[in-house]
Every structure is written in C-alpha cells, then in structure tokens.
Protein backbone atom coordinates (compact mmCIF):
# COMPACT_ATOMS: atom_id res chain seq x y z
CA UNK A 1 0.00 0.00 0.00
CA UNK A 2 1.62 3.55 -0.72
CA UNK A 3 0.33 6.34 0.87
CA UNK A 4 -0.20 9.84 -0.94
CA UNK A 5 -1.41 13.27 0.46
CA UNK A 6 -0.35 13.45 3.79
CA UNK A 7 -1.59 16.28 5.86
CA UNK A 8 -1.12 17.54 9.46
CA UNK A 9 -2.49 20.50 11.16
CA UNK A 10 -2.41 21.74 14.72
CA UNK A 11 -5.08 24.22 15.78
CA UNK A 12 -4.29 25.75 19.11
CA UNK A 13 -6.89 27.76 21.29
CA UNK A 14 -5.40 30.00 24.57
CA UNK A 15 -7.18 31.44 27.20
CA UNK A 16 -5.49 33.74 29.27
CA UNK A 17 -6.73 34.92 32.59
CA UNK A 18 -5.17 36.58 35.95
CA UNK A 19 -2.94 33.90 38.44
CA UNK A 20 -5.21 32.95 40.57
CA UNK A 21 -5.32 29.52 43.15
CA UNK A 22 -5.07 26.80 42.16
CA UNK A 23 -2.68 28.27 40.22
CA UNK A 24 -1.75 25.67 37.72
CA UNK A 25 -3.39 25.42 34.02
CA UNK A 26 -1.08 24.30 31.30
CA UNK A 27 1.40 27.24 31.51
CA UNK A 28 1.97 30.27 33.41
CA UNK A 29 4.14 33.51 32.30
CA UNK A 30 5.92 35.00 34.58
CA UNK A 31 6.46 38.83 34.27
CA UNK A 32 9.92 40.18 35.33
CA UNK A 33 9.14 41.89 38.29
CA UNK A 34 6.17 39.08 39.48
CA UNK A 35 6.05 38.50 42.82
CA UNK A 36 7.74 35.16 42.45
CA UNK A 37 10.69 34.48 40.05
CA UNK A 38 11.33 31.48 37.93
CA UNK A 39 13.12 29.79 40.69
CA UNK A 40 10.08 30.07 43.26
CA UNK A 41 7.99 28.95 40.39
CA UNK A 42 10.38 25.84 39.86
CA UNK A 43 9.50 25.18 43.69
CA UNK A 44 5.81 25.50 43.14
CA UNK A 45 5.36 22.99 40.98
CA UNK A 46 7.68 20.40 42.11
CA UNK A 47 5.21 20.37 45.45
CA UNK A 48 1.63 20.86 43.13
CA UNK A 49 2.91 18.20 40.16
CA UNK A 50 6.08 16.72 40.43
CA UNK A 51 7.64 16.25 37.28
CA UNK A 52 4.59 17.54 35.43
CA UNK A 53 5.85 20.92 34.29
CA UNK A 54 9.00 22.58 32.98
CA UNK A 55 10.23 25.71 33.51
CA UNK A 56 11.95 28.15 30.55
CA UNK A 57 13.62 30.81 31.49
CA UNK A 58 13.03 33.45 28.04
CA UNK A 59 14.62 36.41 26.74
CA UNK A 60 11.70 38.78 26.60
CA UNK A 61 11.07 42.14 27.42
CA UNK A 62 8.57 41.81 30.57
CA UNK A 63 8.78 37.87 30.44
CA UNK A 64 11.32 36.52 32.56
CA UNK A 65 10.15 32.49 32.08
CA UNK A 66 7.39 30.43 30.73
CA UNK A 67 6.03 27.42 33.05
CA UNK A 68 4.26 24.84 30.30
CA UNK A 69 2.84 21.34 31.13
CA UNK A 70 5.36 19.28 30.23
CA UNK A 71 2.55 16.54 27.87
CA UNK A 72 2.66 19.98 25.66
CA UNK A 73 5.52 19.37 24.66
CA UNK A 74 4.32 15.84 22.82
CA UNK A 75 1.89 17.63 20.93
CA UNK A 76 3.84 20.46 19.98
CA UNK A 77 7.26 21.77 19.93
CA UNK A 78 8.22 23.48 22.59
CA UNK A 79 10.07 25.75 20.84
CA UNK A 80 6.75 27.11 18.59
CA UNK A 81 4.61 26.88 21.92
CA UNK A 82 6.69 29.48 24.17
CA UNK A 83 7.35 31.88 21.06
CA UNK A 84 3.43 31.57 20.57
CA UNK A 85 2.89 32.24 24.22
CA UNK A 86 5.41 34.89 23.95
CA UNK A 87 4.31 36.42 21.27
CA UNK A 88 0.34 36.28 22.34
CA UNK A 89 0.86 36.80 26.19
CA UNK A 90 3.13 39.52 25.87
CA UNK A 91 0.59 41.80 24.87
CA UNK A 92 -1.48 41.46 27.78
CA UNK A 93 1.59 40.55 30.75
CA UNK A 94 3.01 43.18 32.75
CA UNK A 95 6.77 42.81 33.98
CA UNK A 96 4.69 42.54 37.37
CA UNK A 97 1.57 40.06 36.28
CA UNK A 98 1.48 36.30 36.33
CA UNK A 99 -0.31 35.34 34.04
CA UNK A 100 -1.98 31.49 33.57
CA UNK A 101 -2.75 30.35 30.16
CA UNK A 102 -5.47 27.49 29.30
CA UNK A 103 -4.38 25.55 26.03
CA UNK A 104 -6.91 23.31 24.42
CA UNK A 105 -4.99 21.53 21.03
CA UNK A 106 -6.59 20.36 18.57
CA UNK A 107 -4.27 17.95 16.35
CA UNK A 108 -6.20 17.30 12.72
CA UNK A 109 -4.11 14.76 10.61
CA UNK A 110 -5.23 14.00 7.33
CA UNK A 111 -4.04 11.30 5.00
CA UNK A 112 -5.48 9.18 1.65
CA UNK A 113 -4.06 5.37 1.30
CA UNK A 114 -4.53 4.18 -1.89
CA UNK A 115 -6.64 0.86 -1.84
C-alpha cells in the first residue's frame, strides 16, 4: 500500500486569565518583576505536580520564564509553543503580572491510502 497526500495541522486555542489559586493550568508567564521568580515557580510545581511541568527561562522584554505542562511538549514543539505564548501573552503581561494560560490543542491529521 503507498500512501499519498499526507496532511497535518495543529489548531491551538489560549485562554489567558489573571494567576489565581489553584494556580496551575497548562502554563503560566511569569512577568519580570512578578512576585515570584522562575526559581520560586520551579518550587511551586515540584510540590503541586512533580515532574509535570518545565520551567523556561526566556529572553523577553517583561517575560522573565514560561512554566508549560510538560505533555505539551508531545503535541507540539516546545520551541513554537513558548514563542506563541510569547508572542500572544506579551501583549497582555506586565513585567509585574502572572499570568496562567489554558491551552486546548486540537491535532487534525489528514491522509489518503490508496486501496
């Protein structure tokens, strides 16, 4: 069988909101001048999820470091998810906000076998 007319697509959704407790979601961005730093944040959830998220520290303006759920990462690359985050959440952080971020993905994949 040969396959033809492959196709993959990844729709991602975000919803941002104010930190709030809980105060996990899938990632959190963490304005330069938050009240906790990338370190503290590291400490957070290593007592809420072990080994469920992963910390980037970013060069960014008012970012200072992105907190994602590390299953993200499977779905996306990292890489595209922060600058998207980045890119998105950067027009509504503050060097002194925290700011959580929902992510619902959607992965389409598309492909015709011949038969």
């Amino acid at each position: 069988m040969e396959l033809f007319n492959n196709h993959k697509r990844a729709e991602v959704k975000v919803i941002f909101s104010e930190f709030e407790f809980p105060p996990m979601q899938d990632a959190l961005l963490v304005g330069k001048r938050s009240p906790i730093g990338p370190e503290a944040a590291r400490r957070m959830v290593d007592i809420l999820s072990p080994d469920q998220y992963e910390i980037i520290e970013v060069n960014h303006d008012i970012i200072e470091a992105v907190v994602i759920r590390k299953s993200l990462s499977k779905m996306i690359p990292k890489e595209k998810l922060v600058a998207f985050l980045l890119e998105e959440g950067g027009n509504l952080a503050d060097r002194d906000s925290i700011v959580k971020a929902q992510i619902k993905t959607f992965i389409e994949i598309s492909r015709a076998i011949e038969i």
